[in-house]
Protein backbone atom coordinates (compact mmCIF):
# COMPACT_ATOMS: atom_id res chain seq x y z
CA UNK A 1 18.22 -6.97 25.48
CA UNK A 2 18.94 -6.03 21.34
CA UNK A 3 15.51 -4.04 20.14
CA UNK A 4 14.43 -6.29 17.41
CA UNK A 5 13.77 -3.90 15.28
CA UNK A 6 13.77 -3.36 11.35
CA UNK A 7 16.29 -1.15 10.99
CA UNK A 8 20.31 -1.78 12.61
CA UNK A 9 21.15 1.60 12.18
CA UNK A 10 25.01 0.75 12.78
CA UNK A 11 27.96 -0.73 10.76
CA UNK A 12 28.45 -4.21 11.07
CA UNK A 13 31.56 -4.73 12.21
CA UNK A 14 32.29 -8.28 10.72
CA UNK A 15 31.65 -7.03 7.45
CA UNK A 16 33.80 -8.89 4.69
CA UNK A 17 33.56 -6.40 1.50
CA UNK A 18 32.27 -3.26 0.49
CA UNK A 19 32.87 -0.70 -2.20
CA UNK A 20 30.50 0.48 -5.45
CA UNK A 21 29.15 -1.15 -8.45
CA UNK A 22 28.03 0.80 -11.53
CA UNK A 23 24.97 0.95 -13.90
CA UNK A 24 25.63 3.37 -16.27
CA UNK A 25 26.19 6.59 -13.95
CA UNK A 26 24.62 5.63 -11.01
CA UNK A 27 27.00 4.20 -8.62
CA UNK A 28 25.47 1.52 -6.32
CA UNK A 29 27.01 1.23 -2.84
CA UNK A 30 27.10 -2.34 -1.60
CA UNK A 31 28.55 -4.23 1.39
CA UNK A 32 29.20 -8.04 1.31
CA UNK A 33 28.85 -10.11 4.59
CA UNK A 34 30.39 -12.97 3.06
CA UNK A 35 31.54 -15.52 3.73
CA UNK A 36 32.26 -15.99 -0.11
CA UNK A 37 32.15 -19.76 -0.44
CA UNK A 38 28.75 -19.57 0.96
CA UNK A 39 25.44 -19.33 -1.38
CA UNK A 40 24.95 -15.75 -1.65
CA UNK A 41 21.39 -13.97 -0.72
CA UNK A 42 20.49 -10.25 -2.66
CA UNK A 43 18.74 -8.26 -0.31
CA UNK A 44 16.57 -5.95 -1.47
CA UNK A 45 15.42 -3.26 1.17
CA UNK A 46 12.34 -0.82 0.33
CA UNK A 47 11.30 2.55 0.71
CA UNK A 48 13.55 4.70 1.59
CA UNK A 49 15.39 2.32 3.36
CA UNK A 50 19.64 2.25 3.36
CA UNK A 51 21.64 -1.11 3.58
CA UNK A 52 21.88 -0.09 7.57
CA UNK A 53 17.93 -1.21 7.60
CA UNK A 54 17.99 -4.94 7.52
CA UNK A 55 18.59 -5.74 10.94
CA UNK A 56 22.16 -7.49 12.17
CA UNK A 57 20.02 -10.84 13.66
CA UNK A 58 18.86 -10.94 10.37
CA UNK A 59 22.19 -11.18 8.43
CA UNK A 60 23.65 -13.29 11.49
CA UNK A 61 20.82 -15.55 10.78
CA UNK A 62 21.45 -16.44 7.39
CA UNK A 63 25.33 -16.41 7.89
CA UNK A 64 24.65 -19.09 10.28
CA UNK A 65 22.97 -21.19 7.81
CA UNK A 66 25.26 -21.13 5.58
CA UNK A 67 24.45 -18.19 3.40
CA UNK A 68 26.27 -15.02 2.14
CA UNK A 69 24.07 -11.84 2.61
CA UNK A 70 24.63 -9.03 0.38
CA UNK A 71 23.23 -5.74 1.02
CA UNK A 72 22.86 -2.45 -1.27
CA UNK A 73 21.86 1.07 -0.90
CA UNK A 74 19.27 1.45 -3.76
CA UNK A 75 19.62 4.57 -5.89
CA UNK A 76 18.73 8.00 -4.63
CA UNK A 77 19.16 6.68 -0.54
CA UNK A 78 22.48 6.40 1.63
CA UNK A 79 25.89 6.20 -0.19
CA UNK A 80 24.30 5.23 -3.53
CA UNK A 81 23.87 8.35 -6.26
CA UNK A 82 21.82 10.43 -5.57
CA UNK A 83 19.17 12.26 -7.83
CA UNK A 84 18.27 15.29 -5.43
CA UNK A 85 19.19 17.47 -8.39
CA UNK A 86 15.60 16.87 -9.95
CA UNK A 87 14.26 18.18 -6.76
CA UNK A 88 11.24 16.65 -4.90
CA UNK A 89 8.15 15.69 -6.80
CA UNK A 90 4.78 17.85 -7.12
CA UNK A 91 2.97 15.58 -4.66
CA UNK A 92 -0.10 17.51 -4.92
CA UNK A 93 -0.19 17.54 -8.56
CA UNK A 94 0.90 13.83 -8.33
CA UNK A 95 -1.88 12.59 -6.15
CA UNK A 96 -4.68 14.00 -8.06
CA UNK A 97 -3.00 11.79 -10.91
CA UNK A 98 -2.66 8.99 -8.45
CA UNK A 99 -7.02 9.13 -7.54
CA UNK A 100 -8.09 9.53 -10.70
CA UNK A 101 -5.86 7.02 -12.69
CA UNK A 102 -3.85 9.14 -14.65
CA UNK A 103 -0.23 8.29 -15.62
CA UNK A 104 2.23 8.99 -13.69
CA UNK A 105 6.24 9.78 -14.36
CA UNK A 106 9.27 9.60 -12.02
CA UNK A 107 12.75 10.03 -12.53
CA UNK A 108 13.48 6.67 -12.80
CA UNK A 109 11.90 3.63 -12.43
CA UNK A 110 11.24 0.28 -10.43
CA UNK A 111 13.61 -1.43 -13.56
CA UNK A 112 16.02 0.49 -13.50
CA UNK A 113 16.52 -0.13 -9.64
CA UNK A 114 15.74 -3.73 -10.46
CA UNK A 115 19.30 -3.38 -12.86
CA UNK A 116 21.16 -1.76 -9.72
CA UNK A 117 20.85 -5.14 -8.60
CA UNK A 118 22.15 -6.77 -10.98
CA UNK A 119 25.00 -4.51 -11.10
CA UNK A 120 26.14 -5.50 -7.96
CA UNK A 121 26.15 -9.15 -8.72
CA UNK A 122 28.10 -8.68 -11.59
CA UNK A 123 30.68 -6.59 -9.46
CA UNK A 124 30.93 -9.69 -7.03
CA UNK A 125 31.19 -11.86 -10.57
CA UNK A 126 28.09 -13.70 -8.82
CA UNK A 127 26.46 -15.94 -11.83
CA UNK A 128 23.09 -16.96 -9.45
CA UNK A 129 22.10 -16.00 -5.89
CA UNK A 130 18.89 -16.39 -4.01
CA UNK A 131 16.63 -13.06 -4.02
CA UNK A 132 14.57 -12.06 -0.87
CA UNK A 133 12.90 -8.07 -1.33
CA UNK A 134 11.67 -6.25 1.72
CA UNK A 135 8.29 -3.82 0.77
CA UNK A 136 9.21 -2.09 -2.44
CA UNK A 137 12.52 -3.94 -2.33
CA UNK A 138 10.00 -6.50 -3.44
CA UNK A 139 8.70 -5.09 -6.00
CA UNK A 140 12.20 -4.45 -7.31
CA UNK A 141 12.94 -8.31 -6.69
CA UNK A 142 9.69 -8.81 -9.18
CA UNK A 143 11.08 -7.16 -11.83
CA UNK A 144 14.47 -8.82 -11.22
CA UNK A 145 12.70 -12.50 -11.00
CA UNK A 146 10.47 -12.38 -13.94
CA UNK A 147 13.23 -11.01 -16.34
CA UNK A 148 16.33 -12.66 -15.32
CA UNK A 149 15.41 -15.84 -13.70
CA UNK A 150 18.83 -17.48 -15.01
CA UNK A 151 20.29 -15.46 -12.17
CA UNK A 152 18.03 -16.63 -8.90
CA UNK A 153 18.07 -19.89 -7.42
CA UNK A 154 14.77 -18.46 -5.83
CA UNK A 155 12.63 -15.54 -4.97
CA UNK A 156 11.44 -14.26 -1.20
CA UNK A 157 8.70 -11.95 -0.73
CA UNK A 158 8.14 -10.10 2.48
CA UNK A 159 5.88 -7.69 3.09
CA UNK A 160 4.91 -6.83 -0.35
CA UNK A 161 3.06 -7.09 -3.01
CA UNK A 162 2.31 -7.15 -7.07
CA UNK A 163 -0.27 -4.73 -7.91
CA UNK A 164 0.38 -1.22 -8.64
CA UNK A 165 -0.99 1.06 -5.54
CA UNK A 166 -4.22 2.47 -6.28
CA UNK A 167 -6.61 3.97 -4.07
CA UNK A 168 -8.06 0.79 -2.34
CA UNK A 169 -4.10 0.10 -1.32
CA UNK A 170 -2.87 3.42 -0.39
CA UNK A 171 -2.11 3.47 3.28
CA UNK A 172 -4.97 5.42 5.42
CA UNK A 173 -5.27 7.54 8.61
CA UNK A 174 -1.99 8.93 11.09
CA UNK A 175 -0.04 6.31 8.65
CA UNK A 176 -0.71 8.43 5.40
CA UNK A 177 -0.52 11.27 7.13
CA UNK A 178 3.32 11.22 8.03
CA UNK A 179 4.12 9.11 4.76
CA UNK A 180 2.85 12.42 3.09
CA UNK A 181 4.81 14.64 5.40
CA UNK A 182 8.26 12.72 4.62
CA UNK A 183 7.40 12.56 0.96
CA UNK A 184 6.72 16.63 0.93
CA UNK A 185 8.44 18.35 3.76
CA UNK A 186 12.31 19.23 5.10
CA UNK A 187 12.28 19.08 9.21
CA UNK A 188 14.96 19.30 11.83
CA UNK A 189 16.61 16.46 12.93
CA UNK A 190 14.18 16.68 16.15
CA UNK A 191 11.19 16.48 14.42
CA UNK A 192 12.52 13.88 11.99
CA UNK A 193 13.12 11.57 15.53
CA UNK A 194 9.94 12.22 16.63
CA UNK A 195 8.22 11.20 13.07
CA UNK A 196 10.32 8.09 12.69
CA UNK A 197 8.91 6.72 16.31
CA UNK A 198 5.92 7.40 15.40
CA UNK A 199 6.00 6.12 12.01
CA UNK A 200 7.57 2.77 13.23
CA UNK A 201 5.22 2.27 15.79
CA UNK A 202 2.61 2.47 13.11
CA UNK A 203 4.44 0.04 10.91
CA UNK A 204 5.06 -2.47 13.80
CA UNK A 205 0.95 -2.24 14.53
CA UNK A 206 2.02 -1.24 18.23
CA UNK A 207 4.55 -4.23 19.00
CA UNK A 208 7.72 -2.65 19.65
CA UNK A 209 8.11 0.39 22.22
CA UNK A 210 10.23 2.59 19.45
CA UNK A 211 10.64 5.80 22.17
CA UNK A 212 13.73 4.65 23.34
CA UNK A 213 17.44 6.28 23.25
CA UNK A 214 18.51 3.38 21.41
CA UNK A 215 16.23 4.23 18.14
CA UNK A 216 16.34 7.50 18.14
CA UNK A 217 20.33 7.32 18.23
CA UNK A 218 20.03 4.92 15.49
CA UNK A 219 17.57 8.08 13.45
CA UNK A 220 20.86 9.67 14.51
CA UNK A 221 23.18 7.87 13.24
CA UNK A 222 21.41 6.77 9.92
CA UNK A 223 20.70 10.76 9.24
CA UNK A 224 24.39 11.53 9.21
CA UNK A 225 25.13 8.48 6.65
CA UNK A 226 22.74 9.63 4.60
CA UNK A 227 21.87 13.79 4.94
CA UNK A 228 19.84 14.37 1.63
CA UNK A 229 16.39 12.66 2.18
CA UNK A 230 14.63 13.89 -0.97
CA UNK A 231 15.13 10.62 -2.46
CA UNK A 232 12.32 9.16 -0.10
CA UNK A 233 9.83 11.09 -2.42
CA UNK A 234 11.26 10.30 -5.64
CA UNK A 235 11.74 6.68 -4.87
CA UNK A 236 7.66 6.76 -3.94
CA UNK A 237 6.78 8.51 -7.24
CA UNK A 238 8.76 5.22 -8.81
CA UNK A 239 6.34 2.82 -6.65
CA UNK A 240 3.17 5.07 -7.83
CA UNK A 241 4.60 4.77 -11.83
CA UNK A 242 5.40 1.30 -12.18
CA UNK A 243 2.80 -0.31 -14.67
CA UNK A 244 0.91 -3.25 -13.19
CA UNK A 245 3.40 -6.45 -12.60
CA UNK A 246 0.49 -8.90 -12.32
CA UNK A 247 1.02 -10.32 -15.77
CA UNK A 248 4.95 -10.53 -15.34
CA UNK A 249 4.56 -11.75 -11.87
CA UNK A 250 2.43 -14.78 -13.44
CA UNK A 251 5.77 -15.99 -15.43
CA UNK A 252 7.76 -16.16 -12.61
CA UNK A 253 8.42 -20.15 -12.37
CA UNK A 254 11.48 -19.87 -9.33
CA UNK A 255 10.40 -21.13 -6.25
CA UNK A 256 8.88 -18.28 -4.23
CA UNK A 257 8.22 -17.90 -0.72
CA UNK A 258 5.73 -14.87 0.07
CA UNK A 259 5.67 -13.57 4.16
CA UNK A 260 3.01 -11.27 5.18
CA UNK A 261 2.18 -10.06 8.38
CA UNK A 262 -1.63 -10.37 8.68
CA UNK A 263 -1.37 -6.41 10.76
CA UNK A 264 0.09 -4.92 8.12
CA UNK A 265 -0.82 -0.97 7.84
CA UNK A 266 0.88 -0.23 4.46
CA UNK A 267 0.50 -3.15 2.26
CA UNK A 268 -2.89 -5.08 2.78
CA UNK A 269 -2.39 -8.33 3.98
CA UNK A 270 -5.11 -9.42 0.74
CA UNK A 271 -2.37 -7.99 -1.63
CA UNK A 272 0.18 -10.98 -0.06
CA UNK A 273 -1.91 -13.33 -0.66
CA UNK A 274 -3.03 -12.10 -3.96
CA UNK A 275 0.54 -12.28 -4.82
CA UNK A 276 0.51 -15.70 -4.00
CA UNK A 277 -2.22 -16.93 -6.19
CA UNK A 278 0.02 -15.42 -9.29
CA UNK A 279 2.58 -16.96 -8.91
CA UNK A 280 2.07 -20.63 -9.52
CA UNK A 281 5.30 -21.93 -7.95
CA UNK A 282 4.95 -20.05 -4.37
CA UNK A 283 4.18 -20.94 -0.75
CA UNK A 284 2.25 -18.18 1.12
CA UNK A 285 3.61 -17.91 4.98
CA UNK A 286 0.78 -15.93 7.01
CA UNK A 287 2.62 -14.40 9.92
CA UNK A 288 0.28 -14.12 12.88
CA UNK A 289 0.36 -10.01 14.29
CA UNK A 290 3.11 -9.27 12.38
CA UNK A 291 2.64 -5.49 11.15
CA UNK A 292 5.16 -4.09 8.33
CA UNK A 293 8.66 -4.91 9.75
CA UNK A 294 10.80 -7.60 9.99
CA UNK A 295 11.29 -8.10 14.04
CA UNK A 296 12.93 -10.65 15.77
CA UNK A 297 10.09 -11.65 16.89
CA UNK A 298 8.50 -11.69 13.20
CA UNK A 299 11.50 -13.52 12.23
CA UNK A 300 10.47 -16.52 14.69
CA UNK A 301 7.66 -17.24 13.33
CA UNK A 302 9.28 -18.18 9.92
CA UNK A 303 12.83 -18.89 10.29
CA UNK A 304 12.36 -22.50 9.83
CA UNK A 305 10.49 -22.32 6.40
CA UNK A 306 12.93 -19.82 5.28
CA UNK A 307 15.77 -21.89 5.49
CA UNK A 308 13.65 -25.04 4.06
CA UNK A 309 13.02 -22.55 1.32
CA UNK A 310 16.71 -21.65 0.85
CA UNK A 311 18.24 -25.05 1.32
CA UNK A 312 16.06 -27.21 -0.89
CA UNK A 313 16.46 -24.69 -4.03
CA UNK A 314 19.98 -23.93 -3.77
């Protein structure tokens, strides 16, 4: 039985394209799933997530309805540049900032991964595509709707949200606990295993058994795609930067589907629907105990409104 999981942490073997599109000097590694004479789909994964994390049912999904996902590695994760040369952020130094409201700077920011996106369309000489962004890969597909809607047919938000993170929103208990350790801390490949099960059962709220050979091989395997894991920490210190996108978010006028999982344990299930209420032109999908990732199982529960979302704005 396939582990519906978040992350496929192997090839895809019927993959049509792949190769590297450029923004300035950062050098964006994409694959295409093609096929090309269907409507394409930008997906946008989150933190610290390579292309390798949106699951294969997933792109087999949309595929079969007549799309054409595309996939990236954002900046500073899996073949994409990499910035490890600015080292990891002072997360101490960075968190007193992030309590008490100061400002907060990171090597790049939220835009500019929001133009790595559009980089890769315009490698693919793709004039309009739909947009769906996973967790901060959402946040990234806000910037991307509200400034260049011309280039959506529509916008899909899953398991994220528009406000800045703050205190009330930052994720609590075991949860913040190993978020902090990834964001500070080299560890073998052993203990890096043993935090991503536990970190994924946390994210799933307890619905998928993730101590398995399967996953941990897939850790494996992702690891040696992508051996410099720094850019976890500076991609964070991007979310923790980015100025509020609530009054952006309210121009969006694309058709907008928001998913949240009503268990999520990083993004508040409140923020999804606060989203919602922004964005004039949006249907809010509540998904009944669906935590932070996108399951099979998650996936049943809005497949059908998905597609209805894709079809009748393409």
């Amino acid at each position: 039985m396939r582990l519906a999981i978040l992350i496929t942490f192997s090839f895809f073997v019927f993959s049509e394209d792949e190769g590297y599109a450029t923004n300035g000097d950062v050098q964006i590694y994409y694959k295409d799933f093609g096929p090309e004479n269907n409507t394409p789909v930008l997906l946008v994964m989150g933190l610290g997530g390579q292309l390798t994390y949106w699951p294969q049912f997933f792109i087999e999904f949309l595929q079969e309805n007549g799309y054409r996902p595309i996939v990236y590695d954002n900046r500073d994760v899996g073949l994409s540049t990499s910035f490890k040369e600015y080292g990891r952020p002072n997360f101490i130094w960075n968190y007193v900032k992030f309590y008490t409201g100061l400002p907060i700077r990171s090597t790049y920011s939220l835009g500019d991964m929001a133009n790595d996106g559009l980089a890769v369309l315009d490698h693919l000489s793709i004039d309009k595509s739909h947009l769906v962004g996973m967790s901060m890969g959402g946040m990234i597909s806000q910037h991307l709707a509200s400034n260049n809607e011309e280039r959506f047919y529509s916008l899909t938000l899953i398991a994220s949200m528009a406000k800045t993170p703050d205190a009330s929103t930052a994720p609590r208990g075991r949860l913040a606990k190993l978020l902090n350790d990834r964001s500070r801390r080299e560890k073998t490949i052993e203990k890096r295993i043993e935090r991503a099960v536990e970190i994924y059962s946390i994210l799933d709220a307890g619905n998928t058994d993730f101590d398995t050979p399967e996953f941990k091989q897939g850790v494996i395997d992702n690891i040696n795609r992508s051996k410099e894991d720094s850019g976890f920490s500076r991609q964070l210190l991007a979310i923790l930067a980015d100025k509020s996108r609530e009054e952006s978010v309210r121009n969006i006028t694309l058709p907008t589907l928001i998913i949240h999982g009503e268990l999520d344990p990083l993004i508040p299930f409140k923020e999804g629907l606060n989203t919602h209420k922004l964005i004039n032109s949006s249907t809010f999908v509540p998904v009944k105990d669906m935590g932070h990732l996108l399951t099979q199982k998650s996936l049943d529960n809005f497949n059908s409104e998905i597609i209805v979302h894709l079809d009748s704005n393409s």
